[in-house]
Structure formats: C-alpha cells, structure tokens
Protein backbone atom coordinates (compact mmCIF):
# COMPACT_ATOMS: atom_id res chain seq x y z
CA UNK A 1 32.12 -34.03 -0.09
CA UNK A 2 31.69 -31.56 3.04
CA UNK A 3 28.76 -30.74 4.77
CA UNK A 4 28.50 -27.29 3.34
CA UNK A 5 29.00 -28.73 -0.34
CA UNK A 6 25.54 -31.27 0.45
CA UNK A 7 23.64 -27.75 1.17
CA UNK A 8 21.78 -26.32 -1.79
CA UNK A 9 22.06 -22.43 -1.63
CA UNK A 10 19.47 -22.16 -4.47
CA UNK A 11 16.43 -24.26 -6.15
CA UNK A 12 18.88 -24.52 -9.28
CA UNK A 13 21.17 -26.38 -7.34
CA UNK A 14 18.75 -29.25 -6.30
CA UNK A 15 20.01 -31.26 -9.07
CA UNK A 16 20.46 -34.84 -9.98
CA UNK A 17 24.51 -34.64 -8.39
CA UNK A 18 23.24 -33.11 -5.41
CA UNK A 19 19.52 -35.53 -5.28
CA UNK A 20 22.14 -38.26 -5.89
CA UNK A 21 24.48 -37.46 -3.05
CA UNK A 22 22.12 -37.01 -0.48
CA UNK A 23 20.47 -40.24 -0.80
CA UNK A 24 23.19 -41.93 -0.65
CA UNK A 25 23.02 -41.32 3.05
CA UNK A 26 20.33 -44.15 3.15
CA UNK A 27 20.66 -45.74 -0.02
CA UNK A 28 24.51 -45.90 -1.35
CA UNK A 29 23.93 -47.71 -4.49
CA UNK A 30 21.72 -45.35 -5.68
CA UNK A 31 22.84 -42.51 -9.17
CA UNK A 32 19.86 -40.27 -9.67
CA UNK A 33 19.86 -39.28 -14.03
CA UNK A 34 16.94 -36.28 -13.93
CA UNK A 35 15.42 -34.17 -11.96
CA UNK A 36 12.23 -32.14 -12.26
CA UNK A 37 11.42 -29.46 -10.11
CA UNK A 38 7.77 -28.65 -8.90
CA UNK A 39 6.91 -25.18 -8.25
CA UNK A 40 6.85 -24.02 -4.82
CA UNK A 41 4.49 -24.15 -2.41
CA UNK A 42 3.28 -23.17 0.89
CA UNK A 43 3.41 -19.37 2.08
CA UNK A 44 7.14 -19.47 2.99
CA UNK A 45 8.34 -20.38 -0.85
CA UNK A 46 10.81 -23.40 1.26
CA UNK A 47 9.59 -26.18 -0.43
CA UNK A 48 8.49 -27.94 -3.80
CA UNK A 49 7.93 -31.52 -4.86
CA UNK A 50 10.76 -33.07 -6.71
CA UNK A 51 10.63 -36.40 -9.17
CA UNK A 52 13.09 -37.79 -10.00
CA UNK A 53 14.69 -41.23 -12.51
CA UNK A 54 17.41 -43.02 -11.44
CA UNK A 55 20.59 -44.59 -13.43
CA UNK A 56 20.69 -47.62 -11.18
CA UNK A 57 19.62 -48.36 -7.82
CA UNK A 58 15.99 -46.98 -7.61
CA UNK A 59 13.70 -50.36 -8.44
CA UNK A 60 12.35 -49.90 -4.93
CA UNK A 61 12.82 -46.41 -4.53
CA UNK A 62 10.42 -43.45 -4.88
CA UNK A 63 9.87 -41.10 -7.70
CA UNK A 64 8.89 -38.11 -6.08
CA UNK A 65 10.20 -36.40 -2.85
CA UNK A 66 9.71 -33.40 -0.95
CA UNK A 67 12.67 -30.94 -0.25
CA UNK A 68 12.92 -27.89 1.80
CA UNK A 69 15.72 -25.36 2.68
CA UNK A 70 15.72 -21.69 3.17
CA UNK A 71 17.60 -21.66 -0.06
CA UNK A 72 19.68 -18.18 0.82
CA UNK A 73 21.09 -17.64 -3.13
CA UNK A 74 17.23 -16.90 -4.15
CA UNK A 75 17.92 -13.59 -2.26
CA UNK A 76 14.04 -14.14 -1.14
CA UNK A 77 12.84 -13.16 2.82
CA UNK A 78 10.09 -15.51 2.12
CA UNK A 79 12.03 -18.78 1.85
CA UNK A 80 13.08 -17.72 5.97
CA UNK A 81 15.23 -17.64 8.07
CA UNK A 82 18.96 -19.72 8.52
CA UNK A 83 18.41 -20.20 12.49
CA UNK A 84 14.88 -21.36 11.97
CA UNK A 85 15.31 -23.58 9.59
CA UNK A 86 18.12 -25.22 11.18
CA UNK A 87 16.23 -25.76 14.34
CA UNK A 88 13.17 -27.06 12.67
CA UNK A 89 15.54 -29.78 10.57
CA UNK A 90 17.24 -30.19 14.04
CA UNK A 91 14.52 -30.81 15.74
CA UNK A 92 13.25 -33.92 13.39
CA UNK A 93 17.01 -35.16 13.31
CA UNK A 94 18.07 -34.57 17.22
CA UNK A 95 15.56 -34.39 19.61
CA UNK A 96 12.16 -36.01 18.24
CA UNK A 97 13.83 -39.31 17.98
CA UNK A 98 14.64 -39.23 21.82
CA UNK A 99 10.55 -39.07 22.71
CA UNK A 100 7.53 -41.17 21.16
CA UNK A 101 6.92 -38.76 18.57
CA UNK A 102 3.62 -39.15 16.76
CA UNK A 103 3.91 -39.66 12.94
CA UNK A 104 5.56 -37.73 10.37
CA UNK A 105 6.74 -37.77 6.99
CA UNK A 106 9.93 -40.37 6.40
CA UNK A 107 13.60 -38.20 6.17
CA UNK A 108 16.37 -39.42 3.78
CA UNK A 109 18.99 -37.05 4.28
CA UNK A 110 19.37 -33.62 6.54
CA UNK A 111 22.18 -31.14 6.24
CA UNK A 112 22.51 -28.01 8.64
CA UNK A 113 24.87 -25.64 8.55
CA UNK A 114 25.50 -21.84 9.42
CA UNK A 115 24.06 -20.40 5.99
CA UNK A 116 21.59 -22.72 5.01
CA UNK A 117 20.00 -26.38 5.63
CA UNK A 118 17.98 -28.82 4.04
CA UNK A 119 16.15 -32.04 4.31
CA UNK A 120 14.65 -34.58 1.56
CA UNK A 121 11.27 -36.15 2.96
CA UNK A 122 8.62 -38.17 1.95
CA UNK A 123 6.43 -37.32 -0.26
CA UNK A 124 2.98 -38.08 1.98
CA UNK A 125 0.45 -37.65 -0.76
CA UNK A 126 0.30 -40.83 -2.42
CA UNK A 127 0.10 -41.81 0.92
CA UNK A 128 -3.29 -40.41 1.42
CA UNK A 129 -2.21 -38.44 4.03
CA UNK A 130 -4.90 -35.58 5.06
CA UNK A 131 -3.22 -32.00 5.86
CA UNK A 132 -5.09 -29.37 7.60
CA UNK A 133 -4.90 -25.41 7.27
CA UNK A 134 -5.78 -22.77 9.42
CA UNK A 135 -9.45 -22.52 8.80
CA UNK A 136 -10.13 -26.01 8.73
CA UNK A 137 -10.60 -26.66 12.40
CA UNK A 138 -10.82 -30.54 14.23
CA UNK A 139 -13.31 -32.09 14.54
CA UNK A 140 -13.36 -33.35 18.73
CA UNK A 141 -12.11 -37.00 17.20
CA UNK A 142 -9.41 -35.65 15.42
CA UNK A 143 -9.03 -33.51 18.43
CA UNK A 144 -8.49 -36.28 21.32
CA UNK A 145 -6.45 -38.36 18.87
CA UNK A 146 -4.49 -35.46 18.39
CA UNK A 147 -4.39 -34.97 22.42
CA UNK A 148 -3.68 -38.82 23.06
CA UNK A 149 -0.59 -38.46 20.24
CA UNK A 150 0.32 -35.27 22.42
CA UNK A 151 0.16 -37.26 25.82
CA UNK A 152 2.11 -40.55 24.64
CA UNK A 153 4.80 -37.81 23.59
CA UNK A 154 5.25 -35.73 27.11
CA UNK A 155 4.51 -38.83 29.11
CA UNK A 156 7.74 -40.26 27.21
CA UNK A 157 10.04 -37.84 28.97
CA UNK A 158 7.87 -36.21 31.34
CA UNK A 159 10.06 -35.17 34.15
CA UNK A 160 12.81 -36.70 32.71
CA UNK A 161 16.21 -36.62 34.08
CA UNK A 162 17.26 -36.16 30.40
CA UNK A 163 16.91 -32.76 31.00
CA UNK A 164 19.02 -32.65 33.36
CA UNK A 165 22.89 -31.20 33.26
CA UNK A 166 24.63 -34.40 31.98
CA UNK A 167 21.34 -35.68 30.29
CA UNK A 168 20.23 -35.95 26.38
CA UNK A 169 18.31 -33.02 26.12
CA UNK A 170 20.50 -31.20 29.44
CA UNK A 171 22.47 -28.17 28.88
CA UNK A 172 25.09 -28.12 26.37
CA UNK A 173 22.67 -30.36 23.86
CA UNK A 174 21.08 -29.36 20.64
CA UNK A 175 17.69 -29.47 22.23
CA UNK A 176 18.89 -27.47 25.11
CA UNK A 177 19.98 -24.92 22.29
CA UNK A 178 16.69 -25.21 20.41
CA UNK A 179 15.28 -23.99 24.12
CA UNK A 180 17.73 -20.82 24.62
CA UNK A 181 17.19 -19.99 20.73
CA UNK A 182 13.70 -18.98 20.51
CA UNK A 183 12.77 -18.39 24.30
CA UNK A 184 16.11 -16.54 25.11
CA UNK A 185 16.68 -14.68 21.81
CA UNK A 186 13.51 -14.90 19.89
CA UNK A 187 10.54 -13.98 22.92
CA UNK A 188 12.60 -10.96 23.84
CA UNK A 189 12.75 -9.24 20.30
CA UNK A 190 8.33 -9.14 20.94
CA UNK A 191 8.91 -6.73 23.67
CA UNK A 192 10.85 -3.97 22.32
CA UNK A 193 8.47 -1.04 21.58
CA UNK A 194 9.54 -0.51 17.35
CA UNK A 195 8.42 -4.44 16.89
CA UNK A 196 5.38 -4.30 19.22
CA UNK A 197 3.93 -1.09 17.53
CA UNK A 198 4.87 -2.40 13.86
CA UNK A 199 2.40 -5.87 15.17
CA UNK A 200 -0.22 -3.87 17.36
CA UNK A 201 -1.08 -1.71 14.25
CA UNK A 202 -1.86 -4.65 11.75
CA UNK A 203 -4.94 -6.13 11.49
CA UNK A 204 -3.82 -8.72 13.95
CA UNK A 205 -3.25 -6.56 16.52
CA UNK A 206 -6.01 -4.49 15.98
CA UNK A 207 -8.55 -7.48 15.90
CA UNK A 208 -7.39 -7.92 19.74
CA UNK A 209 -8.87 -6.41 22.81
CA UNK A 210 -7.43 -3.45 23.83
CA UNK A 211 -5.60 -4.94 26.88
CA UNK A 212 -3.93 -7.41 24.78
CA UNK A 213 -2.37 -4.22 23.18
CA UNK A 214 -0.70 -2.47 25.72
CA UNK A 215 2.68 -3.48 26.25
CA UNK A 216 3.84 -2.53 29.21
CA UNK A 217 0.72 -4.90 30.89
CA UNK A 218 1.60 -7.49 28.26
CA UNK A 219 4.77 -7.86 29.34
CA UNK A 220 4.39 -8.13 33.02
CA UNK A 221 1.67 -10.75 32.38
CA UNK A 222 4.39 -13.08 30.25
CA UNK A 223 6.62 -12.82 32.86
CA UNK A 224 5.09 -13.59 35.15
CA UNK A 225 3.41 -16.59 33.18
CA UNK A 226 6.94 -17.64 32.63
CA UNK A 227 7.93 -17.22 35.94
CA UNK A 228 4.45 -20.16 37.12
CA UNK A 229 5.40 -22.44 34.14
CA UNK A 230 8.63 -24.57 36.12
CA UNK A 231 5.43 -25.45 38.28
CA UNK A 232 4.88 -28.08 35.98
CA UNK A 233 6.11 -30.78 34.66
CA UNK A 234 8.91 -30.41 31.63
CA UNK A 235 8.61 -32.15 28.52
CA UNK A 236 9.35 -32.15 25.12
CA UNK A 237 7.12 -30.18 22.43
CA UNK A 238 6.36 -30.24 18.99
CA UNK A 239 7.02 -26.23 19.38
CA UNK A 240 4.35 -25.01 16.85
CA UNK A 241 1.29 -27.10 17.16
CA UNK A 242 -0.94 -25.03 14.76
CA UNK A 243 -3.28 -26.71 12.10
CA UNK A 244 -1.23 -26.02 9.27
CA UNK A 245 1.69 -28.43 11.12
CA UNK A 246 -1.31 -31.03 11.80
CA UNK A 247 -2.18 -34.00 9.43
CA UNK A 248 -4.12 -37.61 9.62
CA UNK A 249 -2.04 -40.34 7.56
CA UNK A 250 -3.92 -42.94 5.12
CA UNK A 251 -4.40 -44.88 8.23
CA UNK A 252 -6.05 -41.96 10.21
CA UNK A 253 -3.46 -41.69 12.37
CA UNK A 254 -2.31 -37.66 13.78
CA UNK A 255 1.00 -36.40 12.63
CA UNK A 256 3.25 -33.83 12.51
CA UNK A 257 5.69 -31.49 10.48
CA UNK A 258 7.35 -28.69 10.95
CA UNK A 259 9.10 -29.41 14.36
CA UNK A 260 10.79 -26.37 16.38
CA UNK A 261 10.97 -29.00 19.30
CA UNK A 262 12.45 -28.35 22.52
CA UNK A 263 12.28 -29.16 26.30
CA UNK A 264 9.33 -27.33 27.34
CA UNK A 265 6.82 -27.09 30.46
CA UNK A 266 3.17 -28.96 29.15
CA UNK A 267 1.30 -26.18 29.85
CA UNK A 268 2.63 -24.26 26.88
CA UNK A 269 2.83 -26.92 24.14
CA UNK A 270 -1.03 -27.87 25.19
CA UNK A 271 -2.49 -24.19 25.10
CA UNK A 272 -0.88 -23.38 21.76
CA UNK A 273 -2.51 -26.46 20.73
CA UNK A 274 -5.84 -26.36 21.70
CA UNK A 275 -6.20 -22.28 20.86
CA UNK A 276 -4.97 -22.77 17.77
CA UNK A 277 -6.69 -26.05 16.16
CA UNK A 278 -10.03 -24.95 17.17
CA UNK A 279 -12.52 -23.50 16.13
CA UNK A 280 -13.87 -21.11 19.68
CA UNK A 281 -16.88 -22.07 20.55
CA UNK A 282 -16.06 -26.05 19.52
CA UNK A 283 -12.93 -25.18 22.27
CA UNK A 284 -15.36 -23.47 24.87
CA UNK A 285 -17.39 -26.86 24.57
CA UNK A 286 -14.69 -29.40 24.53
CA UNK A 287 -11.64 -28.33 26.48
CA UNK A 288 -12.74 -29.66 29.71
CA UNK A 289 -12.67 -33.09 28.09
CA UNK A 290 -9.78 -32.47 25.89
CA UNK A 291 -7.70 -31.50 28.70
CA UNK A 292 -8.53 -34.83 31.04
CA UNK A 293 -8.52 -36.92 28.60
CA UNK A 294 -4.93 -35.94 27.98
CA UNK A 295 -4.68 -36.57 31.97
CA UNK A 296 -5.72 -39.71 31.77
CA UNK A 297 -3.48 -40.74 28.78
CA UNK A 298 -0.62 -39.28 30.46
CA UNK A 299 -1.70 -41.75 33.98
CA UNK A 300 -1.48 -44.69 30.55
CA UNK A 301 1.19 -44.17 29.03
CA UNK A 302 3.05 -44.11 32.49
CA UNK A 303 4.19 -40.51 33.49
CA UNK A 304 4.07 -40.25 37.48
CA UNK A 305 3.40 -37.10 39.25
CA UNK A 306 0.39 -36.05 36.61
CA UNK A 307 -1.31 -33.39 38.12
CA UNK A 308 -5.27 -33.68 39.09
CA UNK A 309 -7.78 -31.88 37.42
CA UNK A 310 -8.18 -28.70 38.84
CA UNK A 311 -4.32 -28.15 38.83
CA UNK A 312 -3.58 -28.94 34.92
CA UNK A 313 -6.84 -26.43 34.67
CA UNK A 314 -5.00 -23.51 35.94
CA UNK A 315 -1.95 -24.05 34.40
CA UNK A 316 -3.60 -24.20 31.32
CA UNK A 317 -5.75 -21.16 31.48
CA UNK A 318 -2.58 -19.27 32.79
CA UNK A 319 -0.95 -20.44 29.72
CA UNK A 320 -3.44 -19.04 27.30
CA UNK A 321 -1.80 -15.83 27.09
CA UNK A 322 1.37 -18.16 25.79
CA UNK A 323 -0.32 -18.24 21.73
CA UNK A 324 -2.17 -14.74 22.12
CA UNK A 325 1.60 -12.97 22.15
CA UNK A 326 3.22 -15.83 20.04
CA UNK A 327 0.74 -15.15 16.84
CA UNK A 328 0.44 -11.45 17.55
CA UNK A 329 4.35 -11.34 16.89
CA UNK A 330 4.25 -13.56 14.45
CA UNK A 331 6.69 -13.08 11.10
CA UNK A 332 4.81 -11.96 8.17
CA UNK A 333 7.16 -14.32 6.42
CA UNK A 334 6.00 -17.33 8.00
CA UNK A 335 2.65 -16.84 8.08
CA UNK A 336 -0.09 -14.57 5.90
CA UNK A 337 -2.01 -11.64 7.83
CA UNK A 338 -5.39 -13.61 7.66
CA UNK A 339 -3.55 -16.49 9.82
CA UNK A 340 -1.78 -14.84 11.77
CA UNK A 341 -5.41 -12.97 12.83
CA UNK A 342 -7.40 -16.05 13.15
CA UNK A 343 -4.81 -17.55 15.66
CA UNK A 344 -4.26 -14.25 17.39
CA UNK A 345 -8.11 -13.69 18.10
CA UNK A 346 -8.34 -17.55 19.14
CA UNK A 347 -6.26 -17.03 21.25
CA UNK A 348 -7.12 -14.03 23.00
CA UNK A 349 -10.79 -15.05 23.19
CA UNK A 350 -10.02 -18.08 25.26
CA UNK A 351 -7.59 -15.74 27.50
CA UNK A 352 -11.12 -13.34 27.81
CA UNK A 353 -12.52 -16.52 28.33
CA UNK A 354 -10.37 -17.53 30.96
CA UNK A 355 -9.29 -14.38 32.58
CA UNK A 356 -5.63 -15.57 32.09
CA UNK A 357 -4.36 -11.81 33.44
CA UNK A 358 -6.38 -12.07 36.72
CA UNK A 359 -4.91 -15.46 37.47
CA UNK A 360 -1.39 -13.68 36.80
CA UNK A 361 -2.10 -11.09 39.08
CA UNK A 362 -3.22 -8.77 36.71
C-alpha cells in the first residue's frame, strides 16, 4: 500500500484496515477487528483517543491509542495546517532522535505526505502522566527539571558539526527544512501590515504596551535580534516550549509533545521557555537561577564553549522579544484568544522587564 493510501484524509477513515496497517509498521502479526473513536479534543480538533480489539496478535498490545492528523476531508481550519503538521510529525520522526530528547509519548507508525499526515502514539494516561495548560504555571522544581531536560538536549549537539553542510541536520536535511519553513516563510508573513493590524487589534495585541504595537519599531528590533542570535551557540529545539506542550510522566520525569524541532541558536528555545511556563513574578524571582542552573548542566552534560554568566544573561534578555512577536502572531487556529493573551503579555512584561529594545539598539 503507498504512502498516501496509509494517510487518513478524514476521522471516518481511521478504521480497523487502516489501525491495522499502520501497526504493522512495529508489530506485523498484528489484524485490528473494531475500532471506536473518541471525540476530539484539544483546541485544534487534530486528535481523539482511539480503542481498539484485535483479531490476533494484540495479547501484549494496547487497547487504546492516540492519533492525530490534520485530517483535510473534514473541510475544518481548526484541525490545521498540512505544512505544520508535517513538520511537527517530522520533527518526532527525523530530527529528535538525533539529540537526547527528554521524554515523550511512544510512536507506532508516522505517515507524511503533501496533503495530510498522521501519527499513532501512546496513549500516556494510564500512564499517569501529568499534562499542563496554559494557566497552570511550574512550580521552580518542575521548572529546573524542565531546564536540566532542556540542557542535556542542546548540550547533545551544541555546536555540532551536524549542522554543518554535509552534516545530519546540515543543509539539504529535513531539519534544515524544518529551519527555512517557519523562520524563512512563516516569521515573514508577521510583518506584512494586513496580518499585523488583523493581531494588534485583538485582545492580544491590545493587552500589549504600546511599543510592542508599532510595527515598523517591531520589526527593526527582530532583526536585529536575529541578526545577535549566530552569537551563540546552535542547537536543536523543541520549537514550541509552551505549557500546553509540557508534561511530568508517572515517574515525574519532564516531557514533551508537539515538536516543531529544528536547529536553532539557545537563546531562543530558552526565552520562549521560560516566558511562557511561568507565571511573572515566579519568573522575575527565579530566572537568575533557572538560567545558571541550565549553565551548569550544560558544563555536565559536556558541551564546551558554554558561555559565563553575564553573557547567556544578555542573550537571553535580547531574546525576550523572540515569544512577545511569536504569540502576538499567533494562529487563532492553534491556539484560543485567552492563550494566546496570557503568553503575549508574559512575554512582553519580561521584555519591559528587561529592556530587550534598548539592548537592540532601540
């Protein structure tokens, strides 16, 4: 069966032939008899819980799964977009195995194609697996677990020549592509002036301070951010390190789902991070130590060339501005308004905070 045969365009067509096919990728003596579709969940309507009984093969097996797709026959902006999807389910197949990823959910089969993608995962909650959400902030232990997962990650490839022309993750590679996909084609589309007025006038926008709203100033200050970033050292990001992508497994150990992960300078994947999985004045208190203790995890798990203190400081408060434009664009597919204005207003507080436009020049 092809590639684009595997793909399910629609939730009808998760079914026991196509359940059965797919796990056969990991499991070939496997014939799936039923299926039973959960409903949907999540804001982006992507994903539902499956269970399913088996003709033969599944004495060891699970019951229930997890798959998600942007399912383009549903004819629904809200299961999202082809590109994105394929670099998320990219991303878990491609380039997170090539770093020391922190946990995530087990994947039996991925498809990607042009039109559509999907991926059958592990189901984590009989796992006891603990999932966070946008207004349920960390705690400072989840938070330097969270920042030593984060450091045993980048120090994995930090510098690496795999990013090199020739290398794993060099030009020409599906992480490379990632890369060019959403900071080549997707950044740009925030700066045109019909998208930045249809953001700046929604509650998001208008929750920020007024500087943060001008786009002509905006856009100096991420280019020239951009242009201070190959400063420091690359490495390979998660990509969208937000709390709703954050979980503890049964065993209390961080994960992560929903990859968009790329080669990437630190600074970025850090700020997003830290802006965006705490609550502000928990981040004006902690960051300090949050930020050297990833330092000092980095020096552990073996990365040369780690910055000192003061350094990894500047980049990071130069990099604040990096979340304040990412979640004032953000999709009102992928995310509702109330999110998308928490993370915005995070963001930009810590940029006050930090006067990230004076230390770009601004």
């Amino acid at each position: 069966m092809s590639e684009a045969h595997r793909v399910p365009l629609s939730y009808a067509d998760v079914n026991a032939a196509w359940v059965t096919s797919a796990l056969r990728d990991a499991w070939p003596d496997v014939t799936v008899s039923r299926v039973e579709r959960g409903p949907v969940f999540g804001y982006k309507q992507n994903k539902f819980r499956i269970s399913v009984d088996y003709a033969k093969g599944g004495d060891s097996r699970p019951r229930t799964f997890i798959v998600k797709g942007n399912f383009p026959g549903e004819n629904d902006p809200s299961t999202g977009s082809a590109w994105a999807m394929a670099n998320e389910l990219r991303s878990i197949r491609d380039v997170a195995p090539l770093v020391a990823a922190p946990a995530g959910p087990q994947w039996h089969h991925i498809a990607v194609t042009e039109e559509a993608s999907a991926i059958i995962m592990e189901d984590l909650t009989p796992t006891g697996a603990t999932f966070f959400h946008a207004f349920h902030t960390l705690n400072l232990g989840q938070a330097m677990a969270f920042m030593d997962a984060f450091a045993r990650m980048h120090a994995s490839a930090w510098d690496s020549p795999i990013f090199a022309p020739g290398g794993a993750m060099g030009p020409g590679t599906l992480a490379h592509e990632n890369r060019r996909l959403v900071n080549d084609v997707y950044f740009p589309t925030f700066f045109t002036p019909e998208n930045w007025r249809s953001y700046v006038e929604l509650p998001r926008g208008r929750a920020l301070p007024s500087r943060f709203q001008d786009l002509d100033r905006a856009k100096d200050a991420w280019d020239r951010m951009w242009a201070l970033m190959p400063q420091s050292a690359m490495v390979v990001i998660h990509g969208d390190e937000h709390l709703g992508n954050l979980y503890v497994t049964g065993k209390g150990e961080p994960g992560l789902i929903d990859w968009v992960a790329r080669p990437e300078h630190w600074p970025i994947g850090l700020s997003y991070f830290m802006l965006c999985a705490l609550d502000i004045a928990d981040r004006r208190n902690w960051e300090r130590a949050l930020l050297s203790h990833y330092l000092t995890r980095l020096r552990h798990y073996g990365a040369n060339g780690v910055p000192a203190f003061e350094e990894a400081w500047f980049f990071y408060r130069c990099a604040a501005f990096y979340p304040v434009m990412t979640w004032l664009n953000n999709s009102a597919v992928w995310q509702p308004e109330a999110i998308n204005t928490a993370n915005a207003v995070r963001a930009a507080t810590a940029a006050l905070d930090h006067d990230s436009y004076g230390l770009l020049g601004l």
